[in-house]
Protein backbone atom coordinates (compact mmCIF):
# COMPACT_ATOMS: atom_id res chain seq x y z
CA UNK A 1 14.31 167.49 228.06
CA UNK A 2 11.66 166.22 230.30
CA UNK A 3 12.13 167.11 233.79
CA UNK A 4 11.96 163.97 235.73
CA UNK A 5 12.90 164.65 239.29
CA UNK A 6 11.06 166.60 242.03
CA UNK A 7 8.69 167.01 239.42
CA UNK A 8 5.02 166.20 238.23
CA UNK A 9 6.50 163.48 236.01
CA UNK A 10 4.64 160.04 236.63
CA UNK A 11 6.57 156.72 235.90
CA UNK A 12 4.14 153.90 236.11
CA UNK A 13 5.23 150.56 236.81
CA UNK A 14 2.91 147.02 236.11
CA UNK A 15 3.82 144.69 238.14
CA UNK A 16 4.37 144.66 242.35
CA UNK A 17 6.83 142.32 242.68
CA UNK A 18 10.40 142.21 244.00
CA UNK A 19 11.81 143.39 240.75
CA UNK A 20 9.35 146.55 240.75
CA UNK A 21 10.41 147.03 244.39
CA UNK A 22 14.48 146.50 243.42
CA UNK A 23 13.53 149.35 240.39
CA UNK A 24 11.78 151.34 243.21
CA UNK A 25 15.05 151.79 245.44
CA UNK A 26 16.43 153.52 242.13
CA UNK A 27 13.32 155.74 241.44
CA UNK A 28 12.99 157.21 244.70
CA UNK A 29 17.05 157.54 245.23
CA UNK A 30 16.27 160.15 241.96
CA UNK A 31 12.66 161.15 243.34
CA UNK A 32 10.78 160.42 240.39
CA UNK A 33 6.98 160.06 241.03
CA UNK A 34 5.83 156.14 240.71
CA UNK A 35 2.52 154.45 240.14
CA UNK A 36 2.04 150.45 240.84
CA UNK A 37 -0.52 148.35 239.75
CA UNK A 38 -0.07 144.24 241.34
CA UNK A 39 -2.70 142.00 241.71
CA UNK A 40 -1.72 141.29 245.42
CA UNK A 41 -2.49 143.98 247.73
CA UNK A 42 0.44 142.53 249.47
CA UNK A 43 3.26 142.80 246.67
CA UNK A 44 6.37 143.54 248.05
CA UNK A 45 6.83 146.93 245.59
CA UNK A 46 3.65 148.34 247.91
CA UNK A 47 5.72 149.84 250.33
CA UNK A 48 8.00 151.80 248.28
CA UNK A 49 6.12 153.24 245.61
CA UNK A 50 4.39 156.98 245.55
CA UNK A 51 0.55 155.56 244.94
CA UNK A 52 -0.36 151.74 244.38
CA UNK A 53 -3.07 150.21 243.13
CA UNK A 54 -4.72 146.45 243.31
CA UNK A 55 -5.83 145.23 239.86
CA UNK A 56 -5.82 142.33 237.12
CA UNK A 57 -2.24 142.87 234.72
CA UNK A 58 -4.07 140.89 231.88
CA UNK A 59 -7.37 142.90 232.08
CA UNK A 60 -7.53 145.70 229.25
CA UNK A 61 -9.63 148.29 230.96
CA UNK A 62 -7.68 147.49 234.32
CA UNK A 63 -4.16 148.54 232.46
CA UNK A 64 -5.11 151.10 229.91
CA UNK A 65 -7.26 152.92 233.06
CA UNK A 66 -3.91 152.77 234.97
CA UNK A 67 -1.51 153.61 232.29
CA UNK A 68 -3.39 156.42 231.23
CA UNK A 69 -2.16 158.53 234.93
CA UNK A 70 1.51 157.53 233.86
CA UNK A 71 3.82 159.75 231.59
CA UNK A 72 5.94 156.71 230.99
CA UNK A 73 5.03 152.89 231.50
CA UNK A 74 7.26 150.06 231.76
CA UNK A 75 6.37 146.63 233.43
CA UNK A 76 8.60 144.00 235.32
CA UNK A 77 7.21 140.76 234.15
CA UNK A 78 5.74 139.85 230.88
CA UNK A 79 2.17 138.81 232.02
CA UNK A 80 0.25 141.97 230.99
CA UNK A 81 -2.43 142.72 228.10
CA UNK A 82 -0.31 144.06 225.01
CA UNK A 83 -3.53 145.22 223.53
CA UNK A 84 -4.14 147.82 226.77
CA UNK A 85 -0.43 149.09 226.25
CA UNK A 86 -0.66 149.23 222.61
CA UNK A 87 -3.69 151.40 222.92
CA UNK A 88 -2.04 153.78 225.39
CA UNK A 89 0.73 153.89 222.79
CA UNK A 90 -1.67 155.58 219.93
CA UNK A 91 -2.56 157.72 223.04
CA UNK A 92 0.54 159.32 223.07
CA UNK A 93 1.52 157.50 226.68
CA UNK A 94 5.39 156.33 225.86
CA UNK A 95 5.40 152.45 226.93
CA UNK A 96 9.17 150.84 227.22
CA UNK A 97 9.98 148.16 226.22
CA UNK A 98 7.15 148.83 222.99
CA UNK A 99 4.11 146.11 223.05
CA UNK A 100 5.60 144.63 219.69
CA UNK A 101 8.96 143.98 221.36
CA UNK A 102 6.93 141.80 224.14
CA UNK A 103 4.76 140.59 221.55
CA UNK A 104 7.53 138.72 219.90
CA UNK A 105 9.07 137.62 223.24
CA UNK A 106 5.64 136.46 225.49
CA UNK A 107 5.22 133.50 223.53
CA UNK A 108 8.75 131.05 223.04
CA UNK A 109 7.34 129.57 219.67
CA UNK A 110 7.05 132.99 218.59
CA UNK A 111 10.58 134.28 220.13
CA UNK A 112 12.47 131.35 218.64
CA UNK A 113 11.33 132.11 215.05
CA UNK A 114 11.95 135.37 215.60
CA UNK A 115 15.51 134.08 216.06
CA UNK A 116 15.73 132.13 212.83
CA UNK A 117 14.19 134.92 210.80
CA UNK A 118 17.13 137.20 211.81
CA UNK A 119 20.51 134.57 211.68
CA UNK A 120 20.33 134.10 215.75
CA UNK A 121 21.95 131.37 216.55
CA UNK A 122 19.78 129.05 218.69
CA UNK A 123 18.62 125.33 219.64
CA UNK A 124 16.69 123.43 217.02
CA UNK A 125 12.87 122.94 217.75
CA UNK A 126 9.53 122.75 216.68
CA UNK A 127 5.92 123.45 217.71
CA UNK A 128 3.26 121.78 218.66
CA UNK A 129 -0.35 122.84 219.92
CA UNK A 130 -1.22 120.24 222.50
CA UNK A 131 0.09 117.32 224.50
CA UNK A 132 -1.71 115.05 221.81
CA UNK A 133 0.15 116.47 218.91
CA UNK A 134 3.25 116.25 220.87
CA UNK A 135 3.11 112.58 221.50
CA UNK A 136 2.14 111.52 218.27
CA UNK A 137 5.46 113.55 216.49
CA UNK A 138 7.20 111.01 218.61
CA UNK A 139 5.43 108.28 217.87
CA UNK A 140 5.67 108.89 214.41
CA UNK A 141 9.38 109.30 214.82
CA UNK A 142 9.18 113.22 213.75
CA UNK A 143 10.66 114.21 217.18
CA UNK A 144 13.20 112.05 219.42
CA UNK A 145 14.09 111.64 222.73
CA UNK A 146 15.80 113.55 224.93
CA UNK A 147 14.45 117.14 224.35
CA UNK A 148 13.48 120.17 226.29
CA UNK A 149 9.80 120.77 226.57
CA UNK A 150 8.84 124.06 227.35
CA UNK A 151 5.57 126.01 227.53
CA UNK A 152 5.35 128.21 225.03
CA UNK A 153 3.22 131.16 227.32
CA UNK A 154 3.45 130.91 231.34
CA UNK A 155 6.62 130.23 232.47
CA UNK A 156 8.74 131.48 234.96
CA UNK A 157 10.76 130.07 237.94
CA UNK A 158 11.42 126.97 236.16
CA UNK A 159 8.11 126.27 235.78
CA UNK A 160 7.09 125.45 232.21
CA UNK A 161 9.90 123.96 231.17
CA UNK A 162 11.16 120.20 231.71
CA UNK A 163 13.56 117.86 230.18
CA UNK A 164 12.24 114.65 228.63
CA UNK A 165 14.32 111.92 228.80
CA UNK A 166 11.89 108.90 228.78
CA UNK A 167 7.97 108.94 227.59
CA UNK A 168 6.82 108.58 231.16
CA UNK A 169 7.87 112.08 231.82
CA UNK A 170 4.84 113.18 229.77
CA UNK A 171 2.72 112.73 231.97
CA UNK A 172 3.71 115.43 234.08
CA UNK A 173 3.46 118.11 231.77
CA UNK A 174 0.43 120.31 230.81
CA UNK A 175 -1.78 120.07 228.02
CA UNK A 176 -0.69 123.48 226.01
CA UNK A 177 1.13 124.77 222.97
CA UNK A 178 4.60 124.01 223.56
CA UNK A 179 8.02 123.44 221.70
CA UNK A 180 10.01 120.84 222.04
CA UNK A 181 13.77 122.18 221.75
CA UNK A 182 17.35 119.75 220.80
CA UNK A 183 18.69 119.15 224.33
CA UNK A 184 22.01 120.52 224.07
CA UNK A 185 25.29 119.42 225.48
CA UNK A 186 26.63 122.72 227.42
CA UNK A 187 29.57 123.48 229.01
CA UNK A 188 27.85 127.06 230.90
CA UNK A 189 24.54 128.46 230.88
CA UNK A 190 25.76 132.26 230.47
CA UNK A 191 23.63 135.56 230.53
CA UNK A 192 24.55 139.09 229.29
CA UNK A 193 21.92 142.12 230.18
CA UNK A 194 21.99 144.86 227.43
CA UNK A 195 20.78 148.06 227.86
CA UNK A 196 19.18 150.53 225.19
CA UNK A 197 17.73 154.02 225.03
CA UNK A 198 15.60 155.60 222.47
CA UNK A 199 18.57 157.57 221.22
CA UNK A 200 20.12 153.85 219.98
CA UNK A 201 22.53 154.30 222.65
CA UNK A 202 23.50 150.33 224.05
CA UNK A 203 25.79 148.72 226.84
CA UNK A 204 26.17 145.17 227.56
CA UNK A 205 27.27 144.31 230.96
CA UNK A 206 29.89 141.54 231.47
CA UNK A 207 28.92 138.58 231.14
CA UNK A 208 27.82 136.22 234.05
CA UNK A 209 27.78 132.91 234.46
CA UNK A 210 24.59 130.82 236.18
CA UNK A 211 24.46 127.67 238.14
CA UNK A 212 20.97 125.75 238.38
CA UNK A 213 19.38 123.81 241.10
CA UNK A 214 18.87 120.37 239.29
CA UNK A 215 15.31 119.38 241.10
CA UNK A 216 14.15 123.14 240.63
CA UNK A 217 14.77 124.18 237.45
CA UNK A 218 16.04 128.00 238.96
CA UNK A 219 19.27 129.81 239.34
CA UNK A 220 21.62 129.14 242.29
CA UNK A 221 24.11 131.12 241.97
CA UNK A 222 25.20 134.00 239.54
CA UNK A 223 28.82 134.42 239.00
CA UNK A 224 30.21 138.08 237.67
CA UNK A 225 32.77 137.63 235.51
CA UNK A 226 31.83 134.13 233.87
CA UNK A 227 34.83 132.17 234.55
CA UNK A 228 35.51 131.75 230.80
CA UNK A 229 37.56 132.22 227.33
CA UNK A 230 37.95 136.38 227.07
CA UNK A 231 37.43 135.27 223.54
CA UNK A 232 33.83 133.16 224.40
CA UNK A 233 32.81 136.87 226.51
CA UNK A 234 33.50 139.09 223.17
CA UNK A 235 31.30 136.61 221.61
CA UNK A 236 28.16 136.49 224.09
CA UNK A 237 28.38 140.54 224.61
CA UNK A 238 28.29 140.96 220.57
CA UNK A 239 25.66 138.35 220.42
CA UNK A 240 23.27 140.17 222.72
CA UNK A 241 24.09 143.16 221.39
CA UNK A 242 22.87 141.88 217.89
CA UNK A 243 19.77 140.51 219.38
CA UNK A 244 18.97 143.39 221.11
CA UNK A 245 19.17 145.65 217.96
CA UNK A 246 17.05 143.09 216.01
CA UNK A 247 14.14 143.82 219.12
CA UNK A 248 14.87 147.10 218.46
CA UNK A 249 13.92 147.20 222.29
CA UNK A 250 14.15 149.97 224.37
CA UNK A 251 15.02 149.29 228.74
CA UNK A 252 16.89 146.31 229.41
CA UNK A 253 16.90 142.97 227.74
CA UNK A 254 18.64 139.35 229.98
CA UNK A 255 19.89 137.17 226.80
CA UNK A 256 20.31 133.97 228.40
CA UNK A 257 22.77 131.54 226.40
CA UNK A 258 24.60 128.22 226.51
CA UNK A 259 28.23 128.21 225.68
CA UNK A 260 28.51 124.97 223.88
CA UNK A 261 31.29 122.14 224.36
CA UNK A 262 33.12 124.01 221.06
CA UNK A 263 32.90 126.85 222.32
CA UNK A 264 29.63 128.02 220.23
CA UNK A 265 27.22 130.56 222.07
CA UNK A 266 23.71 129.77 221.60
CA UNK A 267 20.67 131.92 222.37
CA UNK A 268 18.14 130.22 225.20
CA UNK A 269 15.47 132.92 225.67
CA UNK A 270 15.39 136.84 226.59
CA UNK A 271 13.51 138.76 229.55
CA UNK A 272 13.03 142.33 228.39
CA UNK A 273 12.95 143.47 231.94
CA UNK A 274 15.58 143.64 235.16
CA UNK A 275 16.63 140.12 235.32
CA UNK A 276 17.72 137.53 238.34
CA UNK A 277 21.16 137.48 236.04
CA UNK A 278 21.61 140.88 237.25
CA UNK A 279 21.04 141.14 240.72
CA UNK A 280 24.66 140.75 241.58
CA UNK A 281 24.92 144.41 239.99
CA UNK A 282 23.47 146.60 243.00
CA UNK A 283 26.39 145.57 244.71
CA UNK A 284 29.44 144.64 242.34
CA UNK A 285 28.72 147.45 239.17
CA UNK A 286 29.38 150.82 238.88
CA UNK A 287 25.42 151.31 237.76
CA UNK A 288 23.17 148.58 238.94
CA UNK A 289 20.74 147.00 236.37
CA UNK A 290 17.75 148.87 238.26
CA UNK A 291 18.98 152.33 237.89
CA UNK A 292 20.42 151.38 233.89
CA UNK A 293 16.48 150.46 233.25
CA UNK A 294 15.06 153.76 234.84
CA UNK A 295 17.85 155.47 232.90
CA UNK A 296 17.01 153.74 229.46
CA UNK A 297 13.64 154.12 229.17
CA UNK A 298 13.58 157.31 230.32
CA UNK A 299 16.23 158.38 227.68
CA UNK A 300 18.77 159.46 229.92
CA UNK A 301 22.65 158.88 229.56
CA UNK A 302 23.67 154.89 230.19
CA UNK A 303 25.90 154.09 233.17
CA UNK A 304 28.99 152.39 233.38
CA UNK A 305 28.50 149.07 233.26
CA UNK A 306 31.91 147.73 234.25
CA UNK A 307 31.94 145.77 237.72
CA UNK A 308 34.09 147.14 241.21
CA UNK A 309 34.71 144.05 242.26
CA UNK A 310 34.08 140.30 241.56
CA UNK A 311 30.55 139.35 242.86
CA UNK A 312 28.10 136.36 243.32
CA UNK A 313 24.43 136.08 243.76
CA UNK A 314 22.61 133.57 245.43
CA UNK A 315 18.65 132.93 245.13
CA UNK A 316 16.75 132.31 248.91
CA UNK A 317 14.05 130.31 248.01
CA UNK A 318 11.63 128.67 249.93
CA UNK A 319 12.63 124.96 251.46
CA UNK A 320 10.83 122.03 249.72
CA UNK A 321 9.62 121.07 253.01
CA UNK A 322 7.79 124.24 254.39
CA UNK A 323 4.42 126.42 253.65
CA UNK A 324 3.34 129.75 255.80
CA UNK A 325 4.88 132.62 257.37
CA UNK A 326 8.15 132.98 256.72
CA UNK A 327 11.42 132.63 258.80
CA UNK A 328 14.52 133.21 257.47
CA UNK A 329 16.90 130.83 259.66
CA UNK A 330 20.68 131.62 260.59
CA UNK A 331 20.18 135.23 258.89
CA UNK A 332 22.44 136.89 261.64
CA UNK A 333 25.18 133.94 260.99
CA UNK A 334 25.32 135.19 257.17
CA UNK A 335 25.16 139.01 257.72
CA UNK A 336 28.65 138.59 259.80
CA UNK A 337 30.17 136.97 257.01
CA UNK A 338 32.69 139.30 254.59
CA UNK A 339 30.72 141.38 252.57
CA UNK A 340 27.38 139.41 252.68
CA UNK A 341 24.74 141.86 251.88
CA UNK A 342 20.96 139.72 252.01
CA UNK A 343 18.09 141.08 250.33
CA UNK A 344 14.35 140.23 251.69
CA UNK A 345 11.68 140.60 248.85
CA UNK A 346 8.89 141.29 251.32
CA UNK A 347 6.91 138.29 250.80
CA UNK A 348 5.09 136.95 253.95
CA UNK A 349 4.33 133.67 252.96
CA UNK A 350 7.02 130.80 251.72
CA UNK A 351 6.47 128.18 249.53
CA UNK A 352 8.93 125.05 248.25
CA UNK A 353 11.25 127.11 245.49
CA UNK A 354 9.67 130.36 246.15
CA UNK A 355 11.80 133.00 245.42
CA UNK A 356 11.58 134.94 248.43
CA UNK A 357 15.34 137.42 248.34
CA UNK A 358 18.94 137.10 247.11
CA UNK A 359 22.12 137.58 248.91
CA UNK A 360 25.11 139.00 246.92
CA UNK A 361 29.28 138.24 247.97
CA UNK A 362 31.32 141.18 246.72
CA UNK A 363 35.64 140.12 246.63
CA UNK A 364 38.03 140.63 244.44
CA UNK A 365 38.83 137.23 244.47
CA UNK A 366 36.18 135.63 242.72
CA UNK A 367 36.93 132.15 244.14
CA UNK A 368 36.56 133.73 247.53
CA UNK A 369 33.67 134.81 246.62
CA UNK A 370 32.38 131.63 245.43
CA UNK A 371 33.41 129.73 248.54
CA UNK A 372 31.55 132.12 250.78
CA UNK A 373 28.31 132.10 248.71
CA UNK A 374 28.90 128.20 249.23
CA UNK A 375 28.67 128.81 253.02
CA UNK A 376 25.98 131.07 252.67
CA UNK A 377 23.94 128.31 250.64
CA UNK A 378 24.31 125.86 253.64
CA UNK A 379 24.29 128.48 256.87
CA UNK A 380 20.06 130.25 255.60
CA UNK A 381 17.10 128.53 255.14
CA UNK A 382 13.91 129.73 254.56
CA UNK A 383 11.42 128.06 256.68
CA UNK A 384 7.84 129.03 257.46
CA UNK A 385 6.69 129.09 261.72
């Protein structure tokens, strides 16, 4: 076996941001030599990582240069060139998750035909190339109102991705290949994070449930357990178990879901990185979903997924109303609140809905912890000077 720690062993990471910085706390707990390549010579992983670098994620030469002083590459956000990481895959440089898994994922029309082709259950829909083509299914009466538009490249943070109730709304969105999804009537939006070495070992974690900001489009608040049907949790973990063998991917995969009003689960979309889902995990499970990446793609043993205690997350994002240097308001107040542990991303500048840090509630009693994330919600904002 490769000897990872205190050793020559490079890991290289693309991508600066706070989920390369969360995976960094794990890497240098085990001392294992990391590489970053951002575009921002301020991303928040800088700080953390053994040697960084400033360059273009969707530039060939920029990533295959880079990859090619790693001994393992992995990435935390699905922006980068597939063709540079498939070419330092017929160099013999080991790249997890594997280009064709985030081939089939970077592009939703592609992902959700994926899921038809192999029996996933998931939300009607069909593709379009422009706005044009779009409108004129509807006119034509091929596609009806309401349904969920989404971008079919580009997304993240809610962005990409709107609900069309009325043929005004239109006129908001871009002019790009989207699909157009059946809006369906949910009772929770549910996630389950599955984990997978090369060996074919696999873990789900439990699964969680997720509250949305309506204007924003993001995650509020994660809740671990989902307060549901034992029966509707077997189902989601065995669902994202069975999409994660048909990605045959290898690191960890967010399966994000809606548990319908019969009590159907549905497949929304996957992340084949660390997900928002599973922040809640670095304080509440027995391996966080940072240190179960490092360990999967580096073909070590799987941790133990189970949770201590009850937790919830909650997302600190910028208010709608400020721009500039950040200020993170009433901090102190939260901090002396029962086991309220805040987590700053390192990003100087706030914008409305940027996500700038998490906090996480740890208690056994899950509806304590709810209430106290509640407080927590109205006690922080994050303002700019």
């Amino acid at each position: 076996m490769t000897n990872y720690f205190s050793s020559e062993f490079k890991l290289g990471i693309l991508g600066g941001g706070q989920l390369g910085k969360m995976m960094l706390y794990e890497t240098r707990k085990f001392d294992i030599h990391t590489l970053v390549l951002d575009p921002s010579s301020e991303a928040p992983a800088r700080m953390a990582c053994n040697s960084f670098e400033e360059g273009d994620l969707m530039d060939f030469d920029t990533v295959v240069n880079f990859g090619r002083k790693a001994d393992v590459l992995t990435f935390e956000i699905e922006a980068v060139n597939v063709e540079a990481l498939e070419q330092l895959q017929t160099e013999g440089i080991k790249v997890f998750p594997a280009p064709e898994t985030l081939r089939k994922i970077q592009d939703k029309g592609v992902q959700k035909e994926f899921y038809l082709k192999n029996d996933i259950p998931t939300a009607s829909f069909q593709r379009f190339q422009s706005k044009t083509e779009l409108t004129s299914a509807i006119e034509k009466g091929y596609l009806s109102l309401p349904f969920v538009w989404k971008a079919t490249t580009g997304g993240y943070d809610g962005k990409g991705v709107a609900v069309i109730k009325k043929m005004e709304a239109l006129n908001a969105i871009s002019d790009t290949p989207c699909i157009a999804e059946d809006l369906i009537p949910f009772k929770n939006e549910l996630a389950v994070i599955v984990a997978r070495n090369p060996s074919g070992e696999v873990k789900t974690y439990p699964v969680v449930e997720m509250e949305f900001h309506p204007e924003a489009n993001q995650v509020e608040y994660v809740i671990c357990p989902a307060r549901i049907d034992p029966s509707v949790a077997e189902k989601a973990r065995a669902l994202a178990k069975k999409v994660s063998e048909a990605f045959e991917h290898v690191g960890l995969l967010a399966v994000e879901m809606f548990q319908t009003r019969d009590d159907e689960v549905l497949v929304n979309e996957v992340a084949p990185r660390p997900h928002n889902s599973g922040h809640y995990s670095i304080e509440a499970s027995y391996t966080n979903q940072f240190e179960q990446h490092i360990r999967a793609i580096l073909d070590l043993p799987l941790g133990d997924t189970g949770s201590k205690v009850g937790g919830v997350m909650v997302n600190l994002v910028g208010d709608e109303n400020y721009t500039g240097n950040v200020i993170y308001e009433n901090i102190s107040k939260i901090m002396g609140m029962k086991a309220v542990t805040p987590h700053i991303y390192g990003k100087k500048v706030t914008r409305p809905f940027r996500k700038m840090g998490h906090v996480t509630i740890v208690n056994e009693d899950l509806a304590e912890a709810r209430k106290i994330a509640e407080e927590v919600k109205d006690s922080i904002r994050v303002i700019s000077e």
